[in-house]
Protein backbone atom coordinates (compact mmCIF):
# COMPACT_ATOMS: atom_id res chain seq x y z
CA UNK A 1 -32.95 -5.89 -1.83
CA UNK A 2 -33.87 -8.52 -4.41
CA UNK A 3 -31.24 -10.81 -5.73
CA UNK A 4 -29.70 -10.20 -9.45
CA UNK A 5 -30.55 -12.69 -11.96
CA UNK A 6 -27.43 -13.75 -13.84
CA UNK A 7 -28.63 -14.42 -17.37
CA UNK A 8 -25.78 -13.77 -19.82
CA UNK A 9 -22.44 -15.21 -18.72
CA UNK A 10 -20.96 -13.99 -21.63
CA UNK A 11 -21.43 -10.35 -20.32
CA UNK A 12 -20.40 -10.85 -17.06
CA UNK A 13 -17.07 -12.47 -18.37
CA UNK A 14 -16.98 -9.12 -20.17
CA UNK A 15 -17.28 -7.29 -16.65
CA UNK A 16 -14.83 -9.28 -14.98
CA UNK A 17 -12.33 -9.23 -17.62
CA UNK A 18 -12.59 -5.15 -18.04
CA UNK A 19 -12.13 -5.22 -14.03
CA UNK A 20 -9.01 -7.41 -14.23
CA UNK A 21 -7.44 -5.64 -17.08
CA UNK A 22 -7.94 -2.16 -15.09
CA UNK A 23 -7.41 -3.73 -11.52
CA UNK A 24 -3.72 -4.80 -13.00
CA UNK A 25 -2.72 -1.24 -14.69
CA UNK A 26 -3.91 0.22 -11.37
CA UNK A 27 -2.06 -1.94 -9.31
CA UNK A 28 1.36 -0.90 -11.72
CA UNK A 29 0.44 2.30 -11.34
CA UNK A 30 0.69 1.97 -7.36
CA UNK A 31 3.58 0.17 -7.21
CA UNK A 32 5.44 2.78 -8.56
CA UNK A 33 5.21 5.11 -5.46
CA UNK A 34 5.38 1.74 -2.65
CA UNK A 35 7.93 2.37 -0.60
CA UNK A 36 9.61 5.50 -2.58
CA UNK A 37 7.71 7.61 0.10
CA UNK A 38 4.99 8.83 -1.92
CA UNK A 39 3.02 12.33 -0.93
CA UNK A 40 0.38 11.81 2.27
CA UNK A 41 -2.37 13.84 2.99
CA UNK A 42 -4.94 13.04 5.90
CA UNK A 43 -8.34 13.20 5.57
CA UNK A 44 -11.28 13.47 8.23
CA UNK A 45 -8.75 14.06 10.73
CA UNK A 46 -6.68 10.90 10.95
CA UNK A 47 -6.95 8.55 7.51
CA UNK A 48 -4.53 8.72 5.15
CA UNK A 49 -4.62 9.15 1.93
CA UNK A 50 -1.45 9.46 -0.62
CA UNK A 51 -0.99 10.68 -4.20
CA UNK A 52 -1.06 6.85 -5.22
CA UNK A 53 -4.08 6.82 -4.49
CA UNK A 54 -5.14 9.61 -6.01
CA UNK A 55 -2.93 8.35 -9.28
CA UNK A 56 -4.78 5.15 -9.36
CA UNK A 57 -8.35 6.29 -9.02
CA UNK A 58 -8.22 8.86 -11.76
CA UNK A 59 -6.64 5.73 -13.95
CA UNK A 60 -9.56 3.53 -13.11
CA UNK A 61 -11.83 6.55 -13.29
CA UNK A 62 -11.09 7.31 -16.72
CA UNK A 63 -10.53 3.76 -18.09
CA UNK A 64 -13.77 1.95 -16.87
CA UNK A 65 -16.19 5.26 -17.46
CA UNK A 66 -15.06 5.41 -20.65
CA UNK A 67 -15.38 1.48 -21.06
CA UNK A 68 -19.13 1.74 -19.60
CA UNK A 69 -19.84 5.45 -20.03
CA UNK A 70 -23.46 5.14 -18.69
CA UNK A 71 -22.35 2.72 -15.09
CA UNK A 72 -22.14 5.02 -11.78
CA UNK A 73 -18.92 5.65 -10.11
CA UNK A 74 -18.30 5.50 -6.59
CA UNK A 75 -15.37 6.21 -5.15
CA UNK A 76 -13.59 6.42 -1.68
CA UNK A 77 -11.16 9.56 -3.93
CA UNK A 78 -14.13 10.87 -5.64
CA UNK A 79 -16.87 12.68 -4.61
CA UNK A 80 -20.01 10.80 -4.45
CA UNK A 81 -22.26 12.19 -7.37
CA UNK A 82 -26.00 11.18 -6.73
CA UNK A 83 -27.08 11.28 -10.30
CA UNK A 84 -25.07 7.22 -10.25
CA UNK A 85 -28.28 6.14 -7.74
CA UNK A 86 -30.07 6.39 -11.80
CA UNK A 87 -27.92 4.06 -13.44
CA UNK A 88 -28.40 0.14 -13.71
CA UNK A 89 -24.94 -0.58 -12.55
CA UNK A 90 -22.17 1.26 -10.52
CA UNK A 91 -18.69 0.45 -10.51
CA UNK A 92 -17.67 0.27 -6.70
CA UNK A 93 -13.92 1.48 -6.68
CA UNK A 94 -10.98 1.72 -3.38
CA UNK A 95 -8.11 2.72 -5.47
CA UNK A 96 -5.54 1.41 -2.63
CA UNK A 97 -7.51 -0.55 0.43
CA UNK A 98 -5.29 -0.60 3.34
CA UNK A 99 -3.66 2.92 2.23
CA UNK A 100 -1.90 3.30 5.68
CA UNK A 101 -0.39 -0.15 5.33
CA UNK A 102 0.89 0.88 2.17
CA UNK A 103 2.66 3.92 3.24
CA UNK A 104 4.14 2.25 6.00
CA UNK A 105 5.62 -0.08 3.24
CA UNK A 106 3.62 -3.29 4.20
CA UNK A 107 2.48 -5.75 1.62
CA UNK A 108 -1.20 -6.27 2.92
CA UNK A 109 -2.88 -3.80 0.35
CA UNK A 110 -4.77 -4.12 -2.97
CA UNK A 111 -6.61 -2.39 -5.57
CA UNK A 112 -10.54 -3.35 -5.13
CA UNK A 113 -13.32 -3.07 -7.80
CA UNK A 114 -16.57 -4.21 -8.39
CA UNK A 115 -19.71 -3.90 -10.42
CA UNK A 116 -22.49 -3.96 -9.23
CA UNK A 117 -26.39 -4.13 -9.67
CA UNK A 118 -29.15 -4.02 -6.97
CA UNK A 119 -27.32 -3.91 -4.45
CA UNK A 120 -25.33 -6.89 -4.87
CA UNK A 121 -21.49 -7.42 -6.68
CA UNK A 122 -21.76 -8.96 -10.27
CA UNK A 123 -17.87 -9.29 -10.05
CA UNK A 124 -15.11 -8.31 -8.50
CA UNK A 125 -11.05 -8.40 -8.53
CA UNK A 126 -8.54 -7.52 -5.40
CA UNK A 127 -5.15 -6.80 -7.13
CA UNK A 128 -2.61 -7.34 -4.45
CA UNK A 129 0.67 -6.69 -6.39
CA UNK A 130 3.06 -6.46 -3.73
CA UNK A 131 2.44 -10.00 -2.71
CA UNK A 132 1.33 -11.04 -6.39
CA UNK A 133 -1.42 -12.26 -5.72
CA UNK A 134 -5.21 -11.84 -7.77
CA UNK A 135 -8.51 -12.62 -6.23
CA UNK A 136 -11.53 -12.48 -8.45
CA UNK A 137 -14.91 -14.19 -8.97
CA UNK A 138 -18.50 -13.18 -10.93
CA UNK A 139 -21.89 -14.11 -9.24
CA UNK A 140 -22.52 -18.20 -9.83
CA UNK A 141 -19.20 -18.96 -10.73
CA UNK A 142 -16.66 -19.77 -8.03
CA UNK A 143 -13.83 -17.85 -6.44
CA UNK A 144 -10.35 -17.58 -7.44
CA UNK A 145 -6.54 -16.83 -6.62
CA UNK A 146 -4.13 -16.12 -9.24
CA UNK A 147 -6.50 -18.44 -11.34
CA UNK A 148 -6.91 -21.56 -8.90
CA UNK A 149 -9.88 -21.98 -7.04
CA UNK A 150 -10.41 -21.23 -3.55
CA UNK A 151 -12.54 -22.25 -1.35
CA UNK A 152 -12.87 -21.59 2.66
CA UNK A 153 -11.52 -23.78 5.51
CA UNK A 154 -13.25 -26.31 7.46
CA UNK A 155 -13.03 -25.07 10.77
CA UNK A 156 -10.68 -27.28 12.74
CA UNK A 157 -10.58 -27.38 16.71
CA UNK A 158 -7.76 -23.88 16.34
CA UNK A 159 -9.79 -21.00 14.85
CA UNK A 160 -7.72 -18.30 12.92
CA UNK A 161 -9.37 -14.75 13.45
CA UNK A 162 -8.38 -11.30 12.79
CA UNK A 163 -10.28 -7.73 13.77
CA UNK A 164 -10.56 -5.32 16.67
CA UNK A 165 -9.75 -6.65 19.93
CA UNK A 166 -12.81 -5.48 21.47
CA UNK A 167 -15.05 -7.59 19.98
CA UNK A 168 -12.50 -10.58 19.81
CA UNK A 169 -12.70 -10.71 23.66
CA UNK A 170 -15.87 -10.54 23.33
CA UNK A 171 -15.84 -14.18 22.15
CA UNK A 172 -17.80 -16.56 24.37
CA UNK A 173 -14.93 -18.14 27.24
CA UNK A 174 -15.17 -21.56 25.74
CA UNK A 175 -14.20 -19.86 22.59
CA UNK A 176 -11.32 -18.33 23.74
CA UNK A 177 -8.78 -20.76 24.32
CA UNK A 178 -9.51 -22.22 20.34
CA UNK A 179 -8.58 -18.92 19.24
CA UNK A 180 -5.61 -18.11 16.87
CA UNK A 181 -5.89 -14.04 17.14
CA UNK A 182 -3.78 -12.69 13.51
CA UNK A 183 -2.07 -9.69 13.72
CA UNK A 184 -3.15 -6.24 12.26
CA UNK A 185 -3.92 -6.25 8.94
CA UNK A 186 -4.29 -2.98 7.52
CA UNK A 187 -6.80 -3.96 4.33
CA UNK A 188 -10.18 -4.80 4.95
CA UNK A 189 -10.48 -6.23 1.44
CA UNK A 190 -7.25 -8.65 1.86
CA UNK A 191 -8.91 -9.90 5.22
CA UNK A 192 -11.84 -10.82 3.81
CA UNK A 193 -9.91 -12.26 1.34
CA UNK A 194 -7.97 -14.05 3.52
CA UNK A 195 -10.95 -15.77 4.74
CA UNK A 196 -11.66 -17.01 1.10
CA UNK A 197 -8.78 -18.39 0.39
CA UNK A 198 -8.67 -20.47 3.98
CA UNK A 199 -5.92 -18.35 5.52
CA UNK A 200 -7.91 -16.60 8.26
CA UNK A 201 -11.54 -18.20 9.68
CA UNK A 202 -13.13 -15.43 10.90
CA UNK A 203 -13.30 -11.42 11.14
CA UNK A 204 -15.20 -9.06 12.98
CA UNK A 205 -15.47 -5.53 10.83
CA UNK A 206 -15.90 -2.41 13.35
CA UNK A 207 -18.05 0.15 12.54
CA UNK A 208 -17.61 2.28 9.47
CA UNK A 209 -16.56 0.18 6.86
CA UNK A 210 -17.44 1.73 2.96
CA UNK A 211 -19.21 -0.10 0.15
CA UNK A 212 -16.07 0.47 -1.49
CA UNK A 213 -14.01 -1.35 1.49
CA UNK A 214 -16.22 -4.98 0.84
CA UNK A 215 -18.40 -4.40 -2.67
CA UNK A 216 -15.42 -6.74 -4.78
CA UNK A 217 -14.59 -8.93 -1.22
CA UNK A 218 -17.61 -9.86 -0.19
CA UNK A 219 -18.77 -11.66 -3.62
CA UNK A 220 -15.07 -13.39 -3.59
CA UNK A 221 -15.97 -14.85 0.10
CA UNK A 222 -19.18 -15.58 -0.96
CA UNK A 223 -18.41 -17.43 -3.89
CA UNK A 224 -15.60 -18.76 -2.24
CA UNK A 225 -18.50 -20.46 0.52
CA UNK A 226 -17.98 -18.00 2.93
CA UNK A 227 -20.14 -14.83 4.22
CA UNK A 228 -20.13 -11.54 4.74
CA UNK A 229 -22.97 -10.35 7.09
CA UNK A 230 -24.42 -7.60 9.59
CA UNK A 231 -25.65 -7.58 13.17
CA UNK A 232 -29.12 -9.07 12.16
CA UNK A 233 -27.67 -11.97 9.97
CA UNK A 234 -28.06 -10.04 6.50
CA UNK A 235 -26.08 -9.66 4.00
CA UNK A 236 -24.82 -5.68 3.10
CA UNK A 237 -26.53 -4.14 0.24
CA UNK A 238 -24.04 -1.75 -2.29
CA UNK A 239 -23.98 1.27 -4.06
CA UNK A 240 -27.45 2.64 -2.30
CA UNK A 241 -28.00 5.61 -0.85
CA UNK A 242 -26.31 4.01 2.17
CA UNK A 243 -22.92 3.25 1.99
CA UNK A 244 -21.52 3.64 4.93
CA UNK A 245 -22.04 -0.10 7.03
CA UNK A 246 -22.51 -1.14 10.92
CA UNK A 247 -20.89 -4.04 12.86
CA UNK A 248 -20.25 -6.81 10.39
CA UNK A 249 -18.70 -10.22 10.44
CA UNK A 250 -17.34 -12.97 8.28
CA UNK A 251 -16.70 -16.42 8.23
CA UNK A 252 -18.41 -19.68 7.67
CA UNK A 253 -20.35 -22.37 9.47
CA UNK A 254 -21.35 -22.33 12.67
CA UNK A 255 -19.07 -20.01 13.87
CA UNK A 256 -20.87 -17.21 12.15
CA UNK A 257 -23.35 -18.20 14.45
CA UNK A 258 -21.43 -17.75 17.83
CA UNK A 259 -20.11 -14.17 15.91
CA UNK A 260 -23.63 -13.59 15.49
CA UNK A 261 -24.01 -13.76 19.65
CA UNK A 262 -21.66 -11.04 20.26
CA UNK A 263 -22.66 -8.40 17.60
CA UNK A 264 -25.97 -8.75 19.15
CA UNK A 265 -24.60 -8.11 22.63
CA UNK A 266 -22.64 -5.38 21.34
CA UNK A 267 -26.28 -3.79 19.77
CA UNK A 268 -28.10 -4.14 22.96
């Protein structure tokens, strides 16, 4: 997937700022069913989703369609329409990431949108509202929390890592006893996030993650100095026909490398 060519800054300030402004009403929008035990449907058996969700993706739906009427949508509440595999960019939406964390009244959820174009995120926004906290960044120009940079953590001789316990143990031995193991956290998107701002080192991602789990994430980690990568070492391409991912980790340094070990014991 060839890289995107940022060539106008002035327009992709104009992205991010439409994503914040939306990102935030969303976010209000949510917070008016947390913890007043909104309506909960499951879907594909055992994932939840609630009318918050539902609330906030028609909001974000409606607002950044009509703001870009000819982007594509896609949306883990809407159904996928092929005809957005035509446009030049696609707004990559999760209207509540870590939905059964917010049921459960936890604070570890946010709203997540990005735009992007050939396969990579132009820009992106995480509005966390019940810990008041913003995470944004466009392509070439830095990553950012509430409006202070962030940047990822040197690794240190105690690593900090969150995701499945499976492939945790799965950690070379030597590894094991440097390891700082976080407890659940039910967003993908704040994890990731969490790795950007130098609160968490590392993550391995099961199986299954969306485009619309990582699309806005994955360019704030990036930018941030971080990455975001698959099984073979490359990075996840958005907003394809494909959006459903493999094995993935995150991090930095050369820890990605010793992640890098155990996905490809888990593929073989």
């Amino acid at each position: 997937m060839p890289e995107t060519e940022i060539t106008d800054q002035a327009e992709l300030k104009a992205e991010l700022e439409l994503l914040r402004s939306a990102a935030t009403e969303a976010g209000r929008i949510a917070m008016g069913y947390f913890r007043q035990s909104p309506e909960v449907w499951f879907k594909g058996g055992n994932s939840p989703v609630s009318e918050a969700d539902y609330a906030a993706d028609s909001y974000l739906r409606d607002t950044l369609m009509a703001a870009r009427p000819g982007y594509g949508w896609l949306s883990e509440e809407t159904a996928d329409n092929p005809d957005r595999l035509g446009a030049r960019r696609t707004f990559v939406v999760d209207p509540i990431d870590g939905t059964r964390g917010f049921v459960e009244g936890r604070t570890a959820w946010c709203v997540s949108v990005a735009v992007v174009e050939n396969g990579r995120s132009l820009a992106g926004v995480l509005e966390c509202p019940a810990r008041e906290e913003t995470y944004w960044a466009v392509a070439g120009g830095g990553a950012f929390l509430n409006d202070a940079p962030i940047r990822v953590r040197e690794m240190g001789e105690r690593v900090r890592m969150a995701g499945p316990k499976p492939m945790i143990d799965r950690m070379p031995e030597e590894w094991q006893g440097r390891l700082d193991r976080e407890a659940y956290i039910p967003s993908l998107a704040y994890r990731l996030a969490m790795i950007a701002s130098g609160a968490l080192d590392a993550t391995f991602v099961k199986p299954n993650a969306h485009d619309w789990d990582i699309a806005a994430a994955e360019l704030i980690l990036a930018e941030a100095g971080g990455k975001l990568l698959d099984s073979h070492g490359g990075l996840p391409a958005f907003a394809g026909r494909e959006i459903v991912h493999g094995a993935l980790m995150a991090g930095s340094g050369a820890l990605l490398d010793v992640m890098a070990g155990v996905l490809a014991g888990q593929d073989g």
